[in-house]
C-alpha atoms as a PDB file:
ATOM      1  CA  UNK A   1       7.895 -16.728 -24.443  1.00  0.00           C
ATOM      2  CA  UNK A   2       4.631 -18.712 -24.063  1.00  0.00           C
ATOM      3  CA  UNK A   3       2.019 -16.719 -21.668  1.00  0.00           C
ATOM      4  CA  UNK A   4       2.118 -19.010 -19.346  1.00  0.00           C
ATOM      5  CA  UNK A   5       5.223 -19.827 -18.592  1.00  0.00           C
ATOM      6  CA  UNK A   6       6.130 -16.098 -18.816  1.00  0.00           C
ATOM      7  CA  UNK A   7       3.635 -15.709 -15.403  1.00  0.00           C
ATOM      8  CA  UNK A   8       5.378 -18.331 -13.862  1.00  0.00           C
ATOM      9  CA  UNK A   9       8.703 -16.959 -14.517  1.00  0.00           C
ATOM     10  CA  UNK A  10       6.854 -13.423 -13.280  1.00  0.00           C
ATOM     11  CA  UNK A  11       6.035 -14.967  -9.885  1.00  0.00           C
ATOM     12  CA  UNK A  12       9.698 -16.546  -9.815  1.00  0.00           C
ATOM     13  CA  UNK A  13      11.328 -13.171 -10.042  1.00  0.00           C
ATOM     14  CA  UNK A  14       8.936 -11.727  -7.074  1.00  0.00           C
ATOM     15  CA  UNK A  15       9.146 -14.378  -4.790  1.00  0.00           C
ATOM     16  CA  UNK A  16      13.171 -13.963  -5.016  1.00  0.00           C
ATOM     17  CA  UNK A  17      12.793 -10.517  -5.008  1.00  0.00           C
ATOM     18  CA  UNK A  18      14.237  -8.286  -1.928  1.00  0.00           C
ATOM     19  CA  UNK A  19      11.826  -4.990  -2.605  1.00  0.00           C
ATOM     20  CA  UNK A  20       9.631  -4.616  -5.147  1.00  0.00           C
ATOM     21  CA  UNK A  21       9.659  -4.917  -8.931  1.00  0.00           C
ATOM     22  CA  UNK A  22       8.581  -1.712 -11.246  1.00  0.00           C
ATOM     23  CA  UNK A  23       6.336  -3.096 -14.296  1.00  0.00           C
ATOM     24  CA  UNK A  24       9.245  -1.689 -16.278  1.00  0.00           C
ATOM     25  CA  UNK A  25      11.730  -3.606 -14.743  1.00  0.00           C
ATOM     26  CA  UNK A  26       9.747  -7.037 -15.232  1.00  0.00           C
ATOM     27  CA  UNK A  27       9.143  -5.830 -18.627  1.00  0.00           C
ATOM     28  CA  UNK A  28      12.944  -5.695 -19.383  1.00  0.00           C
ATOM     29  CA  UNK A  29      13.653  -8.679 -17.632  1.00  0.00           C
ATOM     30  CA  UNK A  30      10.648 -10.994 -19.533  1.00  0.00           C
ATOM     31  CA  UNK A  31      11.289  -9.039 -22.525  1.00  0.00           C
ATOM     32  CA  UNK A  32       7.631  -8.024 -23.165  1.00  0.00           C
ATOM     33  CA  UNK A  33       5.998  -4.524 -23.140  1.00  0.00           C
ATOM     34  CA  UNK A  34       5.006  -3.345 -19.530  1.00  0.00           C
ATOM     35  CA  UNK A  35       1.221  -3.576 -20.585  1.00  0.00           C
ATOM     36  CA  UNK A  36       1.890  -6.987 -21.672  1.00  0.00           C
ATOM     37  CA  UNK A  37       3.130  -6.885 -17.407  1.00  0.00           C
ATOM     38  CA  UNK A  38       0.445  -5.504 -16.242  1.00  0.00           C
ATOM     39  CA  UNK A  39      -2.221  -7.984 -17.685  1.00  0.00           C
ATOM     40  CA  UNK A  40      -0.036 -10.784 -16.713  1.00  0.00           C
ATOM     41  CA  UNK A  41      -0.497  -9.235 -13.054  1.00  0.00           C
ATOM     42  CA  UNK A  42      -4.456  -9.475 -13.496  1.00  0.00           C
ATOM     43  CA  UNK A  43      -4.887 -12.721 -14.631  1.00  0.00           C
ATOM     44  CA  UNK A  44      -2.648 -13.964 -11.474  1.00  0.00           C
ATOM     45  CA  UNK A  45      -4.597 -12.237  -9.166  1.00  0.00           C
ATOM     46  CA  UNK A  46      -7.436 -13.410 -11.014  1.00  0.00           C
ATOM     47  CA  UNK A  47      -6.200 -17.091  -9.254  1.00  0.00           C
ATOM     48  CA  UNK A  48      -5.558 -15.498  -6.137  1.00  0.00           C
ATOM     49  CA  UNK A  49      -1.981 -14.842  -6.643  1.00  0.00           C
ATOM     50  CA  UNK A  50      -1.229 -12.447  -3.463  1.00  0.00           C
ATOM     51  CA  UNK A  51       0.287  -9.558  -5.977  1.00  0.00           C
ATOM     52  CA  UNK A  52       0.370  -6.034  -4.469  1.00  0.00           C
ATOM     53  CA  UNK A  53       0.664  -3.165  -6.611  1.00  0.00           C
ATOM     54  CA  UNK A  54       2.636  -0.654  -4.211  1.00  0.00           C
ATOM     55  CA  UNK A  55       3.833   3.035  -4.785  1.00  0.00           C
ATOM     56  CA  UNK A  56       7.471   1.317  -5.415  1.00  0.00           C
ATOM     57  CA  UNK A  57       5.928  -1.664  -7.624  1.00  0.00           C
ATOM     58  CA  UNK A  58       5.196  -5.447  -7.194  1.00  0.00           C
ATOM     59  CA  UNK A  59       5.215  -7.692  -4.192  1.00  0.00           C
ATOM     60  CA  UNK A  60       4.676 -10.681  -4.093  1.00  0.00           C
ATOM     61  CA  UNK A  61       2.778 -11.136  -0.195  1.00  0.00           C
ATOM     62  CA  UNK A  62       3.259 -14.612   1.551  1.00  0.00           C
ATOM     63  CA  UNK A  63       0.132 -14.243   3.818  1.00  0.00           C
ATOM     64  CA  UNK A  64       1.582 -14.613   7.275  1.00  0.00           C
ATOM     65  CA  UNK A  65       0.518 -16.109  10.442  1.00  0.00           C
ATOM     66  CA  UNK A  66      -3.163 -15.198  11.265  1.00  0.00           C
ATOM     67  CA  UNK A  67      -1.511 -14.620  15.244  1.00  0.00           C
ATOM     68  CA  UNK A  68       1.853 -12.866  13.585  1.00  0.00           C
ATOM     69  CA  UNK A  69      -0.797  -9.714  14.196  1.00  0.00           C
ATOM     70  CA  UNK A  70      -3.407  -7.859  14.230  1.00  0.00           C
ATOM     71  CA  UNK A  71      -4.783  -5.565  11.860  1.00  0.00           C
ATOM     72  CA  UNK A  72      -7.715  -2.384  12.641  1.00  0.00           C
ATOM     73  CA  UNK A  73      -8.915   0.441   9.984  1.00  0.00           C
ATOM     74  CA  UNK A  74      -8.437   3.965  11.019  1.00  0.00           C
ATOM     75  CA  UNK A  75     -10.205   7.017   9.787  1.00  0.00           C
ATOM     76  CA  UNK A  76      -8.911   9.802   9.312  1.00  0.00           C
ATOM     77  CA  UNK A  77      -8.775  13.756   7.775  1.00  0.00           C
ATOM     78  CA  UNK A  78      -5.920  16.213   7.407  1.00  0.00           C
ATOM     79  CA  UNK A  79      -4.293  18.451   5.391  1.00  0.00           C
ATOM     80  CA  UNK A  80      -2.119  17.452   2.220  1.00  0.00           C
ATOM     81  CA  UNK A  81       1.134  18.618   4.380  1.00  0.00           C
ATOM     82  CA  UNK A  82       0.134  16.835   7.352  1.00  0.00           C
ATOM     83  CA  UNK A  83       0.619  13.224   5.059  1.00  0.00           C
ATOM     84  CA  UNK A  84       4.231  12.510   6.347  1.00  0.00           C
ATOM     85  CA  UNK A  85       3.487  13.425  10.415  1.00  0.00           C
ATOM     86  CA  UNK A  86       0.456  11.482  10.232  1.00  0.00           C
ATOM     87  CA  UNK A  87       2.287   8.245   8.523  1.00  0.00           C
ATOM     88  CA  UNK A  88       5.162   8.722  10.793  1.00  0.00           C
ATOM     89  CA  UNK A  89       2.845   8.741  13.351  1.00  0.00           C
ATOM     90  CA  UNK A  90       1.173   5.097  12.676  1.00  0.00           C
ATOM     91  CA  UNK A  91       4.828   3.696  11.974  1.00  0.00           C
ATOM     92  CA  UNK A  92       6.674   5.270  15.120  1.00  0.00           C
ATOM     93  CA  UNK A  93       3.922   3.166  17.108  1.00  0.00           C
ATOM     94  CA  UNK A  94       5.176  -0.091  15.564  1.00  0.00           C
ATOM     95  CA  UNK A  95       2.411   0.049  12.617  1.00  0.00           C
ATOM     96  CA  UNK A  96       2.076  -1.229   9.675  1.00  0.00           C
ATOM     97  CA  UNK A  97       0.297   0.819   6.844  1.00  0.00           C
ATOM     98  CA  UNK A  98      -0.674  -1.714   4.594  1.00  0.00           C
ATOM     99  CA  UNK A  99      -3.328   0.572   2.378  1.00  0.00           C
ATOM    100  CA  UNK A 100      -4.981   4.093   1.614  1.00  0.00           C
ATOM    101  CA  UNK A 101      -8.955   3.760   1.024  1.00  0.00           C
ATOM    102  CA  UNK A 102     -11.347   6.280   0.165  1.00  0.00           C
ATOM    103  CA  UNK A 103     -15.340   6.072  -0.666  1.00  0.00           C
ATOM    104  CA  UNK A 104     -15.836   7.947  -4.067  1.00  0.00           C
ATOM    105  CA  UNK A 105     -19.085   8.997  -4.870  1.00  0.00           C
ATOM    106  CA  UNK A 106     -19.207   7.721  -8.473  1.00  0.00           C
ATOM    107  CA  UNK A 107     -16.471   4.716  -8.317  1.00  0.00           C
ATOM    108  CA  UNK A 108     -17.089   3.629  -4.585  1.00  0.00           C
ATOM    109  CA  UNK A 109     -14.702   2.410  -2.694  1.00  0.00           C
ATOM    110  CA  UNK A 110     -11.060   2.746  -3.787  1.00  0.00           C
ATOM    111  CA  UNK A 111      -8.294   0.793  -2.079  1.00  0.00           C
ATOM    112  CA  UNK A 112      -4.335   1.016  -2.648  1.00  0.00           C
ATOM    113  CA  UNK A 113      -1.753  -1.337  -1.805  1.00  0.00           C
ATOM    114  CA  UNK A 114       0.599   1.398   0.071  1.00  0.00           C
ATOM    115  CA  UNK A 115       3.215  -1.374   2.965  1.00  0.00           C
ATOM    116  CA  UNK A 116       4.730   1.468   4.874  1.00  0.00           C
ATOM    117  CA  UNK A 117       6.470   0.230   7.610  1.00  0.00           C
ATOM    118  CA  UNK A 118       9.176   2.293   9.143  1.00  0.00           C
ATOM    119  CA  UNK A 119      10.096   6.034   8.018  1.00  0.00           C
ATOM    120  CA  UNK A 120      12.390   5.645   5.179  1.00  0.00           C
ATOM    121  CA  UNK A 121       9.500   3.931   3.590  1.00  0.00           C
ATOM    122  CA  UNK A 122       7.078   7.138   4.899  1.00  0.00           C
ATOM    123  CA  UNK A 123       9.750   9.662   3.271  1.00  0.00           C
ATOM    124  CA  UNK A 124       9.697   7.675   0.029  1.00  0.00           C
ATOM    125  CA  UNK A 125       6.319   7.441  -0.400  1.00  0.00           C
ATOM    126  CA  UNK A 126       5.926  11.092   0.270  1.00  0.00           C
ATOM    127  CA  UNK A 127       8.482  12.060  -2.312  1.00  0.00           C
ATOM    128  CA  UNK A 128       6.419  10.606  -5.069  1.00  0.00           C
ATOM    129  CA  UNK A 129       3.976  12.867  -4.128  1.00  0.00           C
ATOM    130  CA  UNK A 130       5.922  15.780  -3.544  1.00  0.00           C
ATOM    131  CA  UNK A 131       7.716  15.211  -7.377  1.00  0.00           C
ATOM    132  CA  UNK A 132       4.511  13.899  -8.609  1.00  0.00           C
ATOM    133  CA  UNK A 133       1.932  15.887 -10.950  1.00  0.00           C
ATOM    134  CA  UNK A 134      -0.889  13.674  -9.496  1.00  0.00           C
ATOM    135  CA  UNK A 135      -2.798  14.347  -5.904  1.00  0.00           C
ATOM    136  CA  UNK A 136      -3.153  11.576  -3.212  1.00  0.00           C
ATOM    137  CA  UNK A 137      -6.483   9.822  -3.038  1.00  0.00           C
ATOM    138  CA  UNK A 138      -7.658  12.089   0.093  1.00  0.00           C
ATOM    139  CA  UNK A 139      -7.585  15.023  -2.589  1.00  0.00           C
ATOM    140  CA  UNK A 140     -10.944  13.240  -3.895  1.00  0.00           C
ATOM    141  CA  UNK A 141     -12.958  13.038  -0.722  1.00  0.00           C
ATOM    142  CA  UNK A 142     -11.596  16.455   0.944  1.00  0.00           C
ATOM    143  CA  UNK A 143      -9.482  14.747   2.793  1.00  0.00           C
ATOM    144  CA  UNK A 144     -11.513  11.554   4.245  1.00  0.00           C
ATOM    145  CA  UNK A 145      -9.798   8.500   3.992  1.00  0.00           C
ATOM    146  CA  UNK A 146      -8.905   5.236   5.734  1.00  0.00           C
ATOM    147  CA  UNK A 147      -5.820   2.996   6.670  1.00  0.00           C
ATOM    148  CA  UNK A 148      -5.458  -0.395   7.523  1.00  0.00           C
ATOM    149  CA  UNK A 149      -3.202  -0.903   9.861  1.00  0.00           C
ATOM    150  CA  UNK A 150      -1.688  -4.006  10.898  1.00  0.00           C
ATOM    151  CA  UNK A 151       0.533  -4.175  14.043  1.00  0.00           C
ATOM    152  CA  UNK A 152       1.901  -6.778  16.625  1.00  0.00           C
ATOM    153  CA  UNK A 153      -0.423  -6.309  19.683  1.00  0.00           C
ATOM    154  CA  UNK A 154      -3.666  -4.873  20.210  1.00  0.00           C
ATOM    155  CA  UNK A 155      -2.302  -2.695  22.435  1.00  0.00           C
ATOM    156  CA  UNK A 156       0.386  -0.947  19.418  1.00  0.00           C
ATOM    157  CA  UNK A 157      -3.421  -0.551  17.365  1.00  0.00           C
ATOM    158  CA  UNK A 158      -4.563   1.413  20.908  1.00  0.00           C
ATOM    159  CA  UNK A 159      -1.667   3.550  21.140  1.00  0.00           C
ATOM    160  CA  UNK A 160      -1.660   4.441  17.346  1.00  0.00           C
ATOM    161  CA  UNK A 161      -5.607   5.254  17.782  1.00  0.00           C
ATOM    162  CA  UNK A 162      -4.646   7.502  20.885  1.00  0.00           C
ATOM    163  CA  UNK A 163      -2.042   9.091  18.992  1.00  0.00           C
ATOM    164  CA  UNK A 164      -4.067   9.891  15.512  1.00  0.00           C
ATOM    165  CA  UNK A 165      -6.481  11.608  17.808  1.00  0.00           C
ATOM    166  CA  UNK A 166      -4.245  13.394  20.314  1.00  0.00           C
ATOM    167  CA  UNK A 167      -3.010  15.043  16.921  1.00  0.00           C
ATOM    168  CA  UNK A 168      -6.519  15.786  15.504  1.00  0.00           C
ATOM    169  CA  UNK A 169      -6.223  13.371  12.482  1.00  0.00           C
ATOM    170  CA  UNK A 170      -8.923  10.453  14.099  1.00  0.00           C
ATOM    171  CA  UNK A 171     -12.179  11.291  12.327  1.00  0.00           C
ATOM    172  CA  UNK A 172     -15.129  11.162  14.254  1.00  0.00           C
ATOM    173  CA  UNK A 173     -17.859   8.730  12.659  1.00  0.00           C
END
C-alpha cells in the first residue's frame, strides 16, 4: 500500500475509532511494521493532523468548541504513591487531564498526551505504571511537574486549584 494512501486509511481508522488505537494494532490492520506506524504518525502531525499519542495509544482529537471549556496549568509535587489521589482528585472536580509536563534540564520541556477524564481512566493509567519497568516523568524533576487541565467552568478549574492545595500537591511558584 502506497504511503499515502496508507495515512489516509490511518486517519480513517481513528476518526471511526471508539478509544484509542495501539501502533501495533494499526500495524496489523495496515499491514506494515509499527515503525513504519509511527513515522506515518509524524509526518501527519507534521500537517497538523490533531494525533495524540496517549498512555492507551492514538486519538485522533476533533478540536472542540473554543466556549465547550476552559483549560488552566497546574503545578504540582508529590510522592510517586500519591499519583492516583492526586489524578482522582482533578477528575472528581469535573477535570480533564489532558497532559503531564516537566522542564528537564538537558531536553527542556517535555509534554505527554495523558486524556484522563473520569477514574477508570485514572486507575488505568496508573496500572501501567504500577506493571511498568519505566518511572513517570515527575521521577526526572523530583517530583515537579505540570497538568493541563481543561474543565467546563472556571469555577470547576477554582475548585480543582483549592483542592490540589488543601491536599499539599499545589506547588508554590
Amino acid at each position: 500500500m502506497e504511503g499515502k494512501c496508507r495515512r489516509e486509511k490511518l486517519i480513517a481508522l481513528l476518526q471511526q475509532a471508539e478509544q484509542p488505537f495501539s501502533g501495533t494494532e494499526l500495524a496489523k490492520q495496515l499491514g506494515v511494521s509499527r515503525q513504519v506506524i509511527v513515522q506515518d504518525i509524524a509526518l501527519l502531525r507534521a500537517v497538523d493532523k490533531n494525533i495524540l499519542s496517549t498512555n492507551k495509544g492514538y486519538v485522533l482529537h476533533v478540536p472542540e468548541n473554543e466556549n465547550d471549556g476552559v483549560k488552566r496549568s497546574f503545578a504540582v509535587s508529590h510522592a510517586k504513591e500519591q499519583i492516583q489521589d492526586e489524578l482522582y482528585t482533578i477528575v472528581d472536580c469535573g477535570g480533564k487531564v489532558l497532559d503531564v509536563v516537566i522542564e528537564h534540564d538537558i531536553y527542556g520541556q517535555i509534554t505527554v498526551d495523558l486524556i484522563l477524564c473520569n477514574r477508570l481512566d485514572v486507575d488505568e493509567f496508573v496500572d501501567r505504571i504500577v506493571c511498568s519497568r519505566s518511572l513517570p516523568l515527575k521521577a526526572l524533576t523530583d517530583g515537579e511537574h505540570w497538568h493541563t487541565v481543561e474543565a467546563s467552568s472556571e469555577k470547576v478549574l477554582d475548585k480543582i486549584e483549592e483542592n490540589l492545595s488543601k491536599k499539599g500537591y499545589l506547588r508554590k511558584n
